[in-house]
Protein backbone atom coordinates (compact mmCIF):
# COMPACT_ATOMS: atom_id res chain seq x y z
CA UNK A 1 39.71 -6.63 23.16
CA UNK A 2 38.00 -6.06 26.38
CA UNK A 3 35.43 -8.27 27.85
CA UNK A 4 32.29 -6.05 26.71
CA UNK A 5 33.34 -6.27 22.94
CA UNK A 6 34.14 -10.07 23.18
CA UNK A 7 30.45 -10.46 24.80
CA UNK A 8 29.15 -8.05 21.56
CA UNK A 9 31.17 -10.17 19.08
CA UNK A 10 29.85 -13.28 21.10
CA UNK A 11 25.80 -12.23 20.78
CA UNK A 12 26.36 -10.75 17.36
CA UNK A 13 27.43 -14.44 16.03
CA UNK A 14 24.41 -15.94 17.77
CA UNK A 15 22.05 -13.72 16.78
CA UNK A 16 23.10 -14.06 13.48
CA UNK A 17 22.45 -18.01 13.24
CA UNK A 18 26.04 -18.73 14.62
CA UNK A 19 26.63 -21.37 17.58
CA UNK A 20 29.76 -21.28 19.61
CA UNK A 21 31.32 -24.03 21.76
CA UNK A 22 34.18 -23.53 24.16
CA UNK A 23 36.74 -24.66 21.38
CA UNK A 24 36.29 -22.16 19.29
CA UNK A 25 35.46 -19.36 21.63
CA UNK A 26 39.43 -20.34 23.19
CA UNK A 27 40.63 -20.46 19.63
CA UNK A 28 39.38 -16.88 19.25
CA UNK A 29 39.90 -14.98 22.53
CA UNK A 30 42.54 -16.84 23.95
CA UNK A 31 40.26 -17.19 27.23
CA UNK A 32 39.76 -19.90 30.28
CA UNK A 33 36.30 -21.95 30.21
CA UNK A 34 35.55 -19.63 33.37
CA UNK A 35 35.54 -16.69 31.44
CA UNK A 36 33.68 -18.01 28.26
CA UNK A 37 30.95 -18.83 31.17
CA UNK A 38 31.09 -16.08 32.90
CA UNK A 39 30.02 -14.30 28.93
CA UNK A 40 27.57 -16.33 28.61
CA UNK A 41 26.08 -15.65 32.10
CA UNK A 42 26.04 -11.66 31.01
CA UNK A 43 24.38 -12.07 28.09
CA UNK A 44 21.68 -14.64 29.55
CA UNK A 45 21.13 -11.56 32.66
CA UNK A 46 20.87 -9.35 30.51
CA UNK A 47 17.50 -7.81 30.51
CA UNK A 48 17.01 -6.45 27.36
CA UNK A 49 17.99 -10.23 25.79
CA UNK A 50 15.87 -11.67 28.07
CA UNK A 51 12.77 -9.98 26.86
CA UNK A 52 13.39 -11.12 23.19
CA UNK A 53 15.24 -14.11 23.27
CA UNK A 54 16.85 -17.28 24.87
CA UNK A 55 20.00 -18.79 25.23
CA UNK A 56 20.43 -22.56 24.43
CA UNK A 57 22.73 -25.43 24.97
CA UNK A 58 22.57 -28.27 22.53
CA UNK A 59 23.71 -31.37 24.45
CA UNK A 60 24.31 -33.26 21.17
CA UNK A 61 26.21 -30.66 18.88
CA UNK A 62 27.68 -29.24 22.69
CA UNK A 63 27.11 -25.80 21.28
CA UNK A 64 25.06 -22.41 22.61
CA UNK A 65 22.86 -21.19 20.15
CA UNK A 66 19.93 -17.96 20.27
CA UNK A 67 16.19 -18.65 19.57
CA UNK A 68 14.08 -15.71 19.42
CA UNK A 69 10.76 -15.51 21.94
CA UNK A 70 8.84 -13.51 18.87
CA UNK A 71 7.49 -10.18 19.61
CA UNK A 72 5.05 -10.66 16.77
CA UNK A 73 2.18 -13.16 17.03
CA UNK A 74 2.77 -15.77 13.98
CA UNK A 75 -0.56 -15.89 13.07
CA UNK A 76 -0.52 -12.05 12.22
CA UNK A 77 2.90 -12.57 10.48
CA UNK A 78 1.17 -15.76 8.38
CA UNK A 79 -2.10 -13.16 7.76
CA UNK A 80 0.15 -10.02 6.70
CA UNK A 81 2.12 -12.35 4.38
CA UNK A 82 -0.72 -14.19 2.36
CA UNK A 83 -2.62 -10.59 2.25
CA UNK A 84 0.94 -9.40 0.76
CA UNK A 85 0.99 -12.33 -1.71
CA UNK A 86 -2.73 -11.88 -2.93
CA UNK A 87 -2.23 -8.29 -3.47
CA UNK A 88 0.94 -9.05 -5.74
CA UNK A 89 1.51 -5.06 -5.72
CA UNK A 90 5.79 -6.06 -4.97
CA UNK A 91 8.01 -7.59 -6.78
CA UNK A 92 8.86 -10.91 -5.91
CA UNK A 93 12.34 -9.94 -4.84
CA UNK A 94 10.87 -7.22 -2.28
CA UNK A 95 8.53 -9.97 -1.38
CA UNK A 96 11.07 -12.03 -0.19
CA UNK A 97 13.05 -9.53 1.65
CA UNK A 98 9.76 -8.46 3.30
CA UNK A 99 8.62 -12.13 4.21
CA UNK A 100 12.36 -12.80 5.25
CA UNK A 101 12.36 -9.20 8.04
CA UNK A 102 8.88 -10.44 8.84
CA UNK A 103 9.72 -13.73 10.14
CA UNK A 104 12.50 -12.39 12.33
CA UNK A 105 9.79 -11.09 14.42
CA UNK A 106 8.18 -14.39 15.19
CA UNK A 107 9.43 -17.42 17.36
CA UNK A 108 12.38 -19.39 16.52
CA UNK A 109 10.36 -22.20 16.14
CA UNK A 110 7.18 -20.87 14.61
CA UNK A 111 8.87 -19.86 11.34
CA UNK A 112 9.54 -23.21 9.67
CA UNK A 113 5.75 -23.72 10.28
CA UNK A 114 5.06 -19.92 8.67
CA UNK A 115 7.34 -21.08 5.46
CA UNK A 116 5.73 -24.21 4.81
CA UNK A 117 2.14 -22.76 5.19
CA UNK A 118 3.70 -20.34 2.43
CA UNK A 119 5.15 -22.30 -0.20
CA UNK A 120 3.21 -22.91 -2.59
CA UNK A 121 1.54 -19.57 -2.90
CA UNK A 122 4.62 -17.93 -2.51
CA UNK A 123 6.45 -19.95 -5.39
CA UNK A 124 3.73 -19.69 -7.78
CA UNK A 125 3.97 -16.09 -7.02
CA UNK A 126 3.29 -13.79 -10.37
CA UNK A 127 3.98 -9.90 -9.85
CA UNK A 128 1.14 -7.11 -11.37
CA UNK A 129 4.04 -4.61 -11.46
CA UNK A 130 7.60 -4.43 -13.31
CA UNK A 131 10.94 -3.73 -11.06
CA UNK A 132 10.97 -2.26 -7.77
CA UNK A 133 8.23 -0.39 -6.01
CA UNK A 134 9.62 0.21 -2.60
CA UNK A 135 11.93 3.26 -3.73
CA UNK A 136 8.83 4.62 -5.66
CA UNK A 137 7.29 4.78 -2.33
CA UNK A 138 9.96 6.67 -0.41
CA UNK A 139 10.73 9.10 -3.84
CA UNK A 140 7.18 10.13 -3.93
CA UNK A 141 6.22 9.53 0.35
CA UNK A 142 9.12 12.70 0.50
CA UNK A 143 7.81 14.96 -2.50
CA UNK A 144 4.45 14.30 -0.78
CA UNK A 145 5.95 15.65 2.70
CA UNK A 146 8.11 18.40 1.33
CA UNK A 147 4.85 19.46 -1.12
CA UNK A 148 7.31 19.01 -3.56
CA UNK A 149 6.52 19.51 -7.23
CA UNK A 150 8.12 17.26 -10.13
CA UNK A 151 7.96 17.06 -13.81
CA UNK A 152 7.21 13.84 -14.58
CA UNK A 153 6.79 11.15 -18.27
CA UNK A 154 4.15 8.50 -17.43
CA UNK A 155 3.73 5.94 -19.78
CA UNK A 156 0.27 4.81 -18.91
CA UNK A 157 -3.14 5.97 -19.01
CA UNK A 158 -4.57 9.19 -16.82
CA UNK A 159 -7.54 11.03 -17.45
CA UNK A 160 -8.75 8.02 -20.00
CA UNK A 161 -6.02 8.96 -22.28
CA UNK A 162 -2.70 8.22 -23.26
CA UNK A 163 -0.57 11.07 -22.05
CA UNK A 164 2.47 12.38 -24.36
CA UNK A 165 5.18 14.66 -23.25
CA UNK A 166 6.34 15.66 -19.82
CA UNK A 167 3.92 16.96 -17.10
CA UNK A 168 4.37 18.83 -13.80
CA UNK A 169 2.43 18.61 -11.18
CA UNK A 170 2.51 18.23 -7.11
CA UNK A 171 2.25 14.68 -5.54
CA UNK A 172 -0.68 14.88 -2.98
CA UNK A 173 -1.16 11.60 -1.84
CA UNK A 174 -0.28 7.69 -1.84
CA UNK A 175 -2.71 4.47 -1.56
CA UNK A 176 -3.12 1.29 -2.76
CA UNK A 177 -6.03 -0.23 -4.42
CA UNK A 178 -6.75 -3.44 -6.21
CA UNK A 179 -2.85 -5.06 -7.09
CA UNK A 180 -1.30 -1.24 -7.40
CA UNK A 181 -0.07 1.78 -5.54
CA UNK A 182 -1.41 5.27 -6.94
CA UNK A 183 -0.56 8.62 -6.60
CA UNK A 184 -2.83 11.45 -6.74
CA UNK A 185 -1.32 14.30 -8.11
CA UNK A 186 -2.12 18.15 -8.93
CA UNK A 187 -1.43 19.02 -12.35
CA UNK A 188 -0.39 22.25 -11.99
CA UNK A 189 -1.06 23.83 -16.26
CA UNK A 190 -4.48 21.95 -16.17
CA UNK A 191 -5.55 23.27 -12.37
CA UNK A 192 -6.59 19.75 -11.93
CA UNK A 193 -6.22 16.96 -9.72
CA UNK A 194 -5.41 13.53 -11.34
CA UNK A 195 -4.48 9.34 -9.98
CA UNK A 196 -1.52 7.75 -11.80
CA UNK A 197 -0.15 4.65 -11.52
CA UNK A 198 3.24 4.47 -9.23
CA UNK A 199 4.85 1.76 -11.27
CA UNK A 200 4.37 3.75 -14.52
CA UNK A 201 6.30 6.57 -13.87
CA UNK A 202 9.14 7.00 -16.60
CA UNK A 203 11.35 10.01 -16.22
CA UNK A 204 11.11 11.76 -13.32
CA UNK A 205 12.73 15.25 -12.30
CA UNK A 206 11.69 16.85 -8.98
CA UNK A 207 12.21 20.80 -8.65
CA UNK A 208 13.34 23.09 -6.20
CA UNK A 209 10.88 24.66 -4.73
CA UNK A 210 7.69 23.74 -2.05
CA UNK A 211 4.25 24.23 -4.09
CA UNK A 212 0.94 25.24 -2.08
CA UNK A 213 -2.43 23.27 -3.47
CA UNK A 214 -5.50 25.05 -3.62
CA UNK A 215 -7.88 23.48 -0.58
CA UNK A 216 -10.46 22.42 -3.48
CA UNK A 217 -7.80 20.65 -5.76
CA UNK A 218 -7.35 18.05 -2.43
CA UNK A 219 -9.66 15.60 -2.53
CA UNK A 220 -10.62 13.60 0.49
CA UNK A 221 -8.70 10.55 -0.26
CA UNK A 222 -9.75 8.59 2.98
CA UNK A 223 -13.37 9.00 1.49
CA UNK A 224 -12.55 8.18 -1.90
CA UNK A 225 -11.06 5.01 -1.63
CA UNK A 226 -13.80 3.32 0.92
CA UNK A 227 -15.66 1.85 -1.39
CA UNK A 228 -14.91 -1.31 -3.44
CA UNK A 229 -16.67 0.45 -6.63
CA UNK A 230 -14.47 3.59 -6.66
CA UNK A 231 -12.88 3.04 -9.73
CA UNK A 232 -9.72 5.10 -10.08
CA UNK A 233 -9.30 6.61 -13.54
CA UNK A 234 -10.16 9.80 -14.86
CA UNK A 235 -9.68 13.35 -12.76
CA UNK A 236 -11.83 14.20 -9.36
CA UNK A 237 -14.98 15.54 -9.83
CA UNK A 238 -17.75 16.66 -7.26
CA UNK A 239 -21.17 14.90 -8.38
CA UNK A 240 -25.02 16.10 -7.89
CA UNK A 241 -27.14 12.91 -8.27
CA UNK A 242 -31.17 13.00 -8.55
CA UNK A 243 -31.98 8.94 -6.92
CA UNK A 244 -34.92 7.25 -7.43
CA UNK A 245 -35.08 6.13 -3.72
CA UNK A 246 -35.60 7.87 -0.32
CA UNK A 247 -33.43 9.48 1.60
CA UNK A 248 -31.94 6.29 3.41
CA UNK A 249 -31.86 4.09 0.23
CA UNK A 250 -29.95 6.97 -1.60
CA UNK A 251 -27.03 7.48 0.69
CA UNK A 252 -26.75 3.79 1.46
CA UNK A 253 -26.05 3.21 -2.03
CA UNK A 254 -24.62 6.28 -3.75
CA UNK A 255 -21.10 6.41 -3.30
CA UNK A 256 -19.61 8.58 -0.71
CA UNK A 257 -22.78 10.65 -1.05
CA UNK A 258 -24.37 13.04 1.52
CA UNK A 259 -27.94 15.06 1.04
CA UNK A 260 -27.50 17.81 -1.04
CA UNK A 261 -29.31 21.17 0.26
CA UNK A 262 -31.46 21.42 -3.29
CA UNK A 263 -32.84 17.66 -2.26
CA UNK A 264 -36.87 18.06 -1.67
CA UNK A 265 -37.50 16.67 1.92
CA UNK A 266 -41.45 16.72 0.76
CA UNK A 267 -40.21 14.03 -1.91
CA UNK A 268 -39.95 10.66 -0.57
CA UNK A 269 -39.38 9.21 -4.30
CA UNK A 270 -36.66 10.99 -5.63
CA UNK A 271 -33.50 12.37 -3.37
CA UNK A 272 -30.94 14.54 -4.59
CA UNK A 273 -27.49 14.04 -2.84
CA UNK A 274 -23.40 15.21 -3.78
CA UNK A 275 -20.29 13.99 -2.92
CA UNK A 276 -16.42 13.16 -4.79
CA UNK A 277 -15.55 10.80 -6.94
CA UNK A 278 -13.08 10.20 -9.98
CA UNK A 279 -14.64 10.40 -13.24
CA UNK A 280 -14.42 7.37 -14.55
CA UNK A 281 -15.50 4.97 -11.80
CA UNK A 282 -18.49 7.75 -11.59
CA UNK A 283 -19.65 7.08 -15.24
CA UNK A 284 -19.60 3.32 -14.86
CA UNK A 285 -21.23 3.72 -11.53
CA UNK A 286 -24.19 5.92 -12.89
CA UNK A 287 -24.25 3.59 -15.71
CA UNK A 288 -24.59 0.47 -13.84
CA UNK A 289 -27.38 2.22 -12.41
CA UNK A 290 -29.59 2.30 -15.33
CA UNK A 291 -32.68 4.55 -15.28
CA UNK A 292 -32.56 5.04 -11.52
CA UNK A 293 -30.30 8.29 -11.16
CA UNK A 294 -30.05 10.84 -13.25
CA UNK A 295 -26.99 13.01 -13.20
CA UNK A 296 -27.57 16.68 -12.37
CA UNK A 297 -23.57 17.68 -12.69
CA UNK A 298 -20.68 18.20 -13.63
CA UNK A 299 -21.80 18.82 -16.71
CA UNK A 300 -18.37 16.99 -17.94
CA UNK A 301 -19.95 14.26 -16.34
CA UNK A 302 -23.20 14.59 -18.57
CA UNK A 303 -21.76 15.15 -21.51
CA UNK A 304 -19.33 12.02 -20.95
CA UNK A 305 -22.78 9.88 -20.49
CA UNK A 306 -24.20 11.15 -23.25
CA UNK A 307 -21.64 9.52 -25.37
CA UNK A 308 -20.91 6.13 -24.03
CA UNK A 309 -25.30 5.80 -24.06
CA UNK A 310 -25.24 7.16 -27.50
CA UNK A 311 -22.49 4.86 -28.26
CA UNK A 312 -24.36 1.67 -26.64
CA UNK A 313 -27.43 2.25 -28.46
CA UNK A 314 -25.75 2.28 -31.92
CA UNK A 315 -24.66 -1.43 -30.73
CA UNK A 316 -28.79 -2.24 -31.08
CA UNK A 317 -30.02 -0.08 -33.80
CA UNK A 318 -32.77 -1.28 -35.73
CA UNK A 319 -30.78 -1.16 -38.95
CA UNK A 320 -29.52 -5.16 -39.80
C-alpha cells in the first residue's frame, strides 16, 4: 500500500466516526511515528478538508479524531426537520434516514443540540402514508420526464369516486399538499386531466412509448396549488364566476381568478372573472360563498351545485 491509499484509508476511518492513535496506525501499516505524522500533516493541508472539517487531538483518549465545520446552518437543518415532521408525508423510516443525511451537514457539535430539540416530536412521530414514498417519487419524477404513459390500479378516490379497474394515463406533474404527495395525471380514454394520491397507487405498469399532452389538458400547477383553499379532488376545470364585489374585491378573493373579457367595467357591483381550479375544491369554494357568486360555467360545475343545494335543503324541509 502506498502512502496516498494509507492517507485515504486513514481519513475514511475518521470521517466515518473512527479515531486512530499511533498504536494502532503501527499495528496496521507497519510505519514509524514520523510517517503516521507526516499523514496526518497531509490530510490537515489539505485544502479541500480544510474547508469542511478539522482535525483533532484528544489529550485524554491520545487519539485524532474529525469534526465537521457544517456547511449547512443548524438552524435551517432544525427548521427543514420540524417542517418534515409536521408534514408527516414520509414514513418514519425515510424520516430517519433523511434527519440522519441532514445532520451530516451541520457542525460536529451542533447536532447533539439538533437531536435533543427533536425528540420528542420525532418519537411521537405518526405517518399519514403506508410504506415508502421516496421510490414513488423517483418512479413517477422519470415517467414525468420521459412523458411516459402507464397503466395504473389506484385504490383510492379520483374524480369523487371510487375507481375500479386499471387506467392509463400520462403523469404530468408532482406536488405536495396538506400531509401527501399528488400526481396529476392525463387520462388518456376520458381526454381528461385528473390528481391522485402517490401513496395509493396499486399496480403499476409503465409502457413503451413517449405520449404528447394536449396544451389545454396541462393545467398550470404552480397556480393551482397557491392557495390554501384549493382543494384537490375532482378533475380540472376552467371556471366563469359572476361576484358580488368590484373588480378589486373579486380577484382578491376568487381563487386564482383574473377579469374575464364578458365582465361589465360600467358595473361596479357585480364582476365577472375565470380562472382553473379542480372541481371539487371549486364546489365547496362557491358554496362557502353563499349567495355572493353565482356560477356562470362549466356547466358540470352547475349541475354539480345544483345537487349538493338541492340535497342541503332536503336537510330543512318543512315536513317534521
Amino acid at each position: 500500500m502506498n502512502s496516498s491509499e494509507r492517507i485515504v484509508n486513514i481519513l475514511m476511518r475518521m470521517l466515518c466516526g473512527g479515531k486512530i492513535d499511533f498504536d494502532n496506525y503501527q499495528a496496521i501499516y507497519g510505519k514509524s511515528g514520523r510517517t503516521f505524522q507526516r499523514d496526518l500533516e497531509a490530510i490537515r493541508n489539505n485544502e479541500d478538508f480544510a474547508e469542511r472539517y478539522v482535525l483533532h487531538y484528544s489529550t485524554v483518549q491520545r487519539k485524532y479524531y474529525v469534526t465537521n465545520i457544517g456547511i449547512i446552518n443548524s438552524a435551517e437543518v432544525l427548521a427543514i426537520l420540524k417542517i418534515l415532521i409536521g408534514s408527516r408525508a414520509l414514513s418514519k423510516k425515510e424520516l430517519n434516514d433523511v434527519t440522519k443525511q441532514l445532520l451530516e451537514f451541520v457542525a460536529t457539535e451542533d447536532q447533539p443540540n439538533i437531536r435533543t430539540l427533536l425528540t420528542t416530536t420525532s418519537e411521537s412521530y405518526i405517518p399519514a402514508v403506508d410504506g415508502l414514498i421516496f421510490p414513488r417519487v423517483k418512479q413517477f419524477s422519470d415517467w414525468i420526464i420521459a412523458k411516459k404513459s402507464i397503466t395504473f390500479k389506484y385504490s383510492g378516490i379520483a374524480n369523487g369516486a371510487n375507481v375500479l379497474g386499471m387506467q392509463t394515463g400520462v403523469p404530468l406533474s408532482m406536488y405536495y399538499d396538506n400531509h401527501h404527495f399528488y400526481i396529476m395525471m392525463y387520462l388518456i380514454d376520458d381526454d381528461k386531466t385528473f390528481l391522485y394520491r402517490l401513496d395509493q397507487f396499486d399496480k403499476i405498469f409503465p409502457k413503451g412509448k413517449a405520449v404528447n399532452v394536449p396544451a389545454d389538458k396541462r393545467p398550470d400547477i404552480g397556480r393551482m396549488i397557491n392557495k390554501t383553499f384549493l382543494l384537490s379532488g375532482g378533475n380540472h376545470v376552467h371556471y366563469k364566476f359572476s361576484y358580488e364585489g368590484n373588480e378589486q374585491v373579486t380577484l382578491e378573493n376568487v381563487p386564482n381568478s383574473y377579469l374575464s373579457s364578458d365582465d361589465d367595467p360600467e358595473n361596479s357591483d357585480v364582476t365577472i372573472v375565470e380562472g382553473d381550479l379542480f372541481s371539487q375544491g371549486a364546489l365547496l369554494w362557491v358554496l362557502s360563498q353563499g349567495a355572493q357568486v353565482k356560477v356562470l360555467g362549466p356547466q358540470s360545475l352547475i349541475e354539480q351545485l345544483r345537487k349538493e343545494l338541492k340535497k342541503t335543503l332536503e336537510y330543512y324541509s318543512d315536513e317534521k
